[in-house]
Protein backbone atom coordinates (compact mmCIF):
# COMPACT_ATOMS: atom_id res chain seq x y z
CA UNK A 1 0.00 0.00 0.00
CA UNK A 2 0.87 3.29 -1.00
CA UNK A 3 0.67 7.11 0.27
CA UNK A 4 -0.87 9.35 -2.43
CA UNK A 5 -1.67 12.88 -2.16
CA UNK A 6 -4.36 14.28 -4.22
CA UNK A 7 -4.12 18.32 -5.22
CA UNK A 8 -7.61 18.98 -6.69
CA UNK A 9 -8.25 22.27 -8.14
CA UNK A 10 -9.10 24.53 -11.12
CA UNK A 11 -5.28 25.25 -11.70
CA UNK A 12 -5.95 28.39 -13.49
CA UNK A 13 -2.81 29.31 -13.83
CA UNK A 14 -1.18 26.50 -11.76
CA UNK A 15 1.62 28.60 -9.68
CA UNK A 16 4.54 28.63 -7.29
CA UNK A 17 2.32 28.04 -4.10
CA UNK A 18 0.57 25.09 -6.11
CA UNK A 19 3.98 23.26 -6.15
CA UNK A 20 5.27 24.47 -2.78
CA UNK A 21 2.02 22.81 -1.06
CA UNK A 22 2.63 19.69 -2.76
CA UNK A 23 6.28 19.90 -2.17
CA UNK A 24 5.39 20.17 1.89
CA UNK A 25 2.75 17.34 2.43
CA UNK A 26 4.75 14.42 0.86
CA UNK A 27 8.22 15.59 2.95
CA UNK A 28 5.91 16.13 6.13
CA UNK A 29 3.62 13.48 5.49
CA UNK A 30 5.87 10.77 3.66
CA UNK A 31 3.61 10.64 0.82
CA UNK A 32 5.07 8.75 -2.29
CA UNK A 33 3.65 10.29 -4.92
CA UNK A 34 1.39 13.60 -5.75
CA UNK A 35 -1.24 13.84 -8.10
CA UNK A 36 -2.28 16.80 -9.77
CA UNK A 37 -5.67 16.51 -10.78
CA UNK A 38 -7.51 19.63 -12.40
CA UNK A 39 -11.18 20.16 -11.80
CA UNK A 40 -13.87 20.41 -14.58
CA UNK A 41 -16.64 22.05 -13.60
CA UNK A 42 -15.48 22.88 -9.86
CA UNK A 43 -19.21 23.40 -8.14
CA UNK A 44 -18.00 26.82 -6.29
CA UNK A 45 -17.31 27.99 -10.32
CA UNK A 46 -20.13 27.31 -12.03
CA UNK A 47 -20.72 30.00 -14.15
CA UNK A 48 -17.63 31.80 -13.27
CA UNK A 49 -15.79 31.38 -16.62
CA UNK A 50 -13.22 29.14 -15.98
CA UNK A 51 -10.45 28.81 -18.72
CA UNK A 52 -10.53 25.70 -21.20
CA UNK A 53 -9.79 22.48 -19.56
CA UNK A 54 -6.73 21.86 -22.36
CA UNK A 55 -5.06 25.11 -21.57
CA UNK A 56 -5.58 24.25 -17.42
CA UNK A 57 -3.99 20.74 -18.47
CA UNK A 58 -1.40 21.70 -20.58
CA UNK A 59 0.05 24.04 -17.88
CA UNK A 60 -0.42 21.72 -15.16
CA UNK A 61 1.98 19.29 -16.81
CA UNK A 62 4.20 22.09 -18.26
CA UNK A 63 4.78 22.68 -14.33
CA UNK A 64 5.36 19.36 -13.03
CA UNK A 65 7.41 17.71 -15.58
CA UNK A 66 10.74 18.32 -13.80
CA UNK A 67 9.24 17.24 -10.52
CA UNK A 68 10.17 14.09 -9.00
CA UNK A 69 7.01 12.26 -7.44
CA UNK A 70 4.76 14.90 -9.14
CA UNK A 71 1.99 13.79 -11.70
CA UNK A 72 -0.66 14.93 -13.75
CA UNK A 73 -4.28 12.88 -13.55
CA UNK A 74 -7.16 13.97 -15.66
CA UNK A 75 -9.42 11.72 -13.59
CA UNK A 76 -11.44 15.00 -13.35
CA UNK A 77 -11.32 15.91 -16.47
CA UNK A 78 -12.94 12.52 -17.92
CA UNK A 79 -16.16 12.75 -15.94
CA UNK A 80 -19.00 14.55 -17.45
CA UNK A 81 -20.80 17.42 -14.93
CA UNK A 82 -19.99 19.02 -12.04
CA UNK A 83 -17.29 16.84 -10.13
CA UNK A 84 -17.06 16.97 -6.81
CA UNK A 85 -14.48 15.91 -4.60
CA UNK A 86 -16.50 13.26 -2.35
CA UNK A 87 -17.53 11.37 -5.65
CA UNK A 88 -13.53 11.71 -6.57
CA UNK A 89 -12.33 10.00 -3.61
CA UNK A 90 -14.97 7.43 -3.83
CA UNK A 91 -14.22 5.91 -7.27
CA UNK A 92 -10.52 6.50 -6.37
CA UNK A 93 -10.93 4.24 -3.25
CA UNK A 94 -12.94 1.67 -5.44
CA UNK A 95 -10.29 1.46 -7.91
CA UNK A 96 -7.13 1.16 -5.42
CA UNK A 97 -8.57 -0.13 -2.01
CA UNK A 98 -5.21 -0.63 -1.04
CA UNK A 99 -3.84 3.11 -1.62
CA UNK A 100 -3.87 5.16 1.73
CA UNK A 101 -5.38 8.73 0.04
CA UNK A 102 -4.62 12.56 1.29
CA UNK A 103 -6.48 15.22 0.04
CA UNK A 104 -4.66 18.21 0.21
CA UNK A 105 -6.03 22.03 0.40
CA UNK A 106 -5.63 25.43 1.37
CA UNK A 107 -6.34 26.67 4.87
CA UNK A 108 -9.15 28.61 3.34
CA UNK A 109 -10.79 25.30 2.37
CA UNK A 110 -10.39 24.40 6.30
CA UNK A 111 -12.88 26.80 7.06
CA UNK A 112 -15.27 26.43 4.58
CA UNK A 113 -15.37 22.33 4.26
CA UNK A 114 -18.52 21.99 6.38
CA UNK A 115 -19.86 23.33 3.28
CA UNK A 116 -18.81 20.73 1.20
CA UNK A 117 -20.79 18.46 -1.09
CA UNK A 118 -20.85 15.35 1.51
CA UNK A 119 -17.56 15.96 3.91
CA UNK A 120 -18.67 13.13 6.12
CA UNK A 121 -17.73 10.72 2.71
CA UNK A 122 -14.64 12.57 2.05
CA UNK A 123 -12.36 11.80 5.12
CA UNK A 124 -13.92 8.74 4.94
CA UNK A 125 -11.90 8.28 1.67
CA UNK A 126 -8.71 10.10 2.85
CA UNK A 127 -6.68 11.95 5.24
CA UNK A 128 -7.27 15.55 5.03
CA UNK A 129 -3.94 17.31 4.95
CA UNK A 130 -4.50 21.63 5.57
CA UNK A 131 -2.17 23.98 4.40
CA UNK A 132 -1.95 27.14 5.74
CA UNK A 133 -2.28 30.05 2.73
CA UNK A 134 -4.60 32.41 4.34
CA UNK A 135 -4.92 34.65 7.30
CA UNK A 136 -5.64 32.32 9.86
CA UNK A 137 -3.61 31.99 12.39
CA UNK A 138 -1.71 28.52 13.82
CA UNK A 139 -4.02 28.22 16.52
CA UNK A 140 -7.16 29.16 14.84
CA UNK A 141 -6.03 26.82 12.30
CA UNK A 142 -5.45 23.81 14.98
CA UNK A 143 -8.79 24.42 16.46
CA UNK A 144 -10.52 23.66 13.50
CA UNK A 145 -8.65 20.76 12.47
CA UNK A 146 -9.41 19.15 15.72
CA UNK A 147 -13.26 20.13 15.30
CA UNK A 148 -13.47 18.64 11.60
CA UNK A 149 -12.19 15.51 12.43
CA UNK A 150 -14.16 14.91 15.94
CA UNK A 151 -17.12 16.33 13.43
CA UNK A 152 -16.05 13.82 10.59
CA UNK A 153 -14.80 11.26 12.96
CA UNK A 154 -11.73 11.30 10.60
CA UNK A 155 -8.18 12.42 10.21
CA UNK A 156 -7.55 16.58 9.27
CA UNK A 157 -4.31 17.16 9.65
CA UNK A 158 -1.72 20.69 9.32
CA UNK A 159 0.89 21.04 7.06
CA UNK A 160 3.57 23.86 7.43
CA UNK A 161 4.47 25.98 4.75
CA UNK A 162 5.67 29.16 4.90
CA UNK A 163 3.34 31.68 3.43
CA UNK A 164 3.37 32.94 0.12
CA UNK A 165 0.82 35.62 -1.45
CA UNK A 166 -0.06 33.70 -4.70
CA UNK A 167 -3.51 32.94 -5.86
CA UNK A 168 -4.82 31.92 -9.32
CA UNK A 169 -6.50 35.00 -9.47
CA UNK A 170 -4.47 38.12 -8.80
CA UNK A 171 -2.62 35.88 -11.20
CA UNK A 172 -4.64 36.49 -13.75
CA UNK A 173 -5.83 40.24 -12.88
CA UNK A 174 -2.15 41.22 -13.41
CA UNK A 175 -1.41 39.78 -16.60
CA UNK A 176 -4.27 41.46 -18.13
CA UNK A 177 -3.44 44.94 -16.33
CA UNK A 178 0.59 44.02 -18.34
CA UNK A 179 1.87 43.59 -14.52
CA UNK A 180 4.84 40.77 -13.56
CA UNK A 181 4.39 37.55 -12.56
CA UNK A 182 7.37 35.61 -13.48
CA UNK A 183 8.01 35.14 -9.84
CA UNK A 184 4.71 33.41 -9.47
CA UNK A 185 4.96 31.20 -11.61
CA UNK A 186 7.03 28.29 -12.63
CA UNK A 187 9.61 29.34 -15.54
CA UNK A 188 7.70 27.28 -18.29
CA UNK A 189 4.36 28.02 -17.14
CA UNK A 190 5.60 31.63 -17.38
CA UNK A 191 7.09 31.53 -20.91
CA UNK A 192 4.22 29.84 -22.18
CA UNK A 193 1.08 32.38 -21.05
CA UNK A 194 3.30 35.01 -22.19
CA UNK A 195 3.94 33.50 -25.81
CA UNK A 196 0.26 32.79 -25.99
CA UNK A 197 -0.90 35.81 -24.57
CA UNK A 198 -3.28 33.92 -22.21
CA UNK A 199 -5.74 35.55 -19.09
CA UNK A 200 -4.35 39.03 -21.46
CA UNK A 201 -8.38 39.99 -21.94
CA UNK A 202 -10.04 38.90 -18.42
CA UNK A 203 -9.69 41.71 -16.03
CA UNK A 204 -12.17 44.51 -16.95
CA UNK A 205 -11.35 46.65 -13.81
């Protein structure tokens, strides 16, 4: 049996912080291997314009490919609808019985995953493994791990990672305003938006 992390997610642009949280759970956690498995119809999106699902994949793998232990699913991608990450872990768990899953998210998630599409079924499929991105602090952050999993009667556990202002979207916002963000990103990622022009038309101030 083996340890495999799961980082779900729209990806759009995958960035530093993407890599960096993977990077963290499998030292701290032991985890032999990471998926990176890009959402299709993420159910917190709907509506919300997210980029093609090629593009999303196609920078997800231009990011990882260096990446020892790092790899690209499109388990996501295949399923028709809105998929949601309790139905994820479920066929995952019927396919590999044997594979110990962790499901790996921001600390933002932490606070919202009550409101989850069936939470109860998700750390029933794996550990949950919390990193800290937002303004939370530790012990706000331990509190609610301990809550989930008494809640969820399963495991919700921290990951330490020291904090980096990156998100997807003020990604995005600055390449359309002509702003940097080659430090955001990783190199090829980076050369790639930029020789495509991608995310140039989204932000409309």
């Amino acid at each position: 049996m083996g340890k495999t992390g799961i980082m779900g997610g729209t990806f759009d642009p995958i960035h530093c912080a993407h890599l960096c949280m993977a990077r963290c759970a499998m030292e701290q956690k032991g985890l032999d291997r990471v998926f990176f498995m890009p959402s299709k119809i993420p159910p917190h999106k709907v509506g919300k314009g997210v980029s093609d699902e090629g593009l999303r994949a196609h920078l997800v793998n231009l990011a990882i490919e260096k990446e020892n232990g790092f790899y690209y699913s499109d388990f996501e991608l295949k399923r028709d609808g809105t998929t949601y990450t309790a139905k994820t872990l479920q066929l995952l768990k019927k396919q590999y019985p044997e594979e110990a899953f962790y499901f790996i998210m921001g600390g933002d998630s932490l606070f919202q995953f009550e409101q989850w599409y069936q939470p109860e079924e998700i750390v029933k499929c794996a550990v949950i493994l919390a990193v800290s991105r937002g303004n939370a602090d530790a012990g706000q952050m331990e509190r609610q791990a301990e809550f989930l999993a008494q809640k969820f009667q399963g495991r919700v556990e921290l990951i330490q990672m020291e904090k980096m202002e990156i998100s997807s979207s003020l990604i995005r916002e600055r390449i359309a305003k002509g702003e940097a963000v080659q430090q955001m990103l990783p190199q090829k990622v980076y050369e790639y938006i930029m020789r495509n022009h991608c995310y140039k038309k989204e932000y409309t101030g």
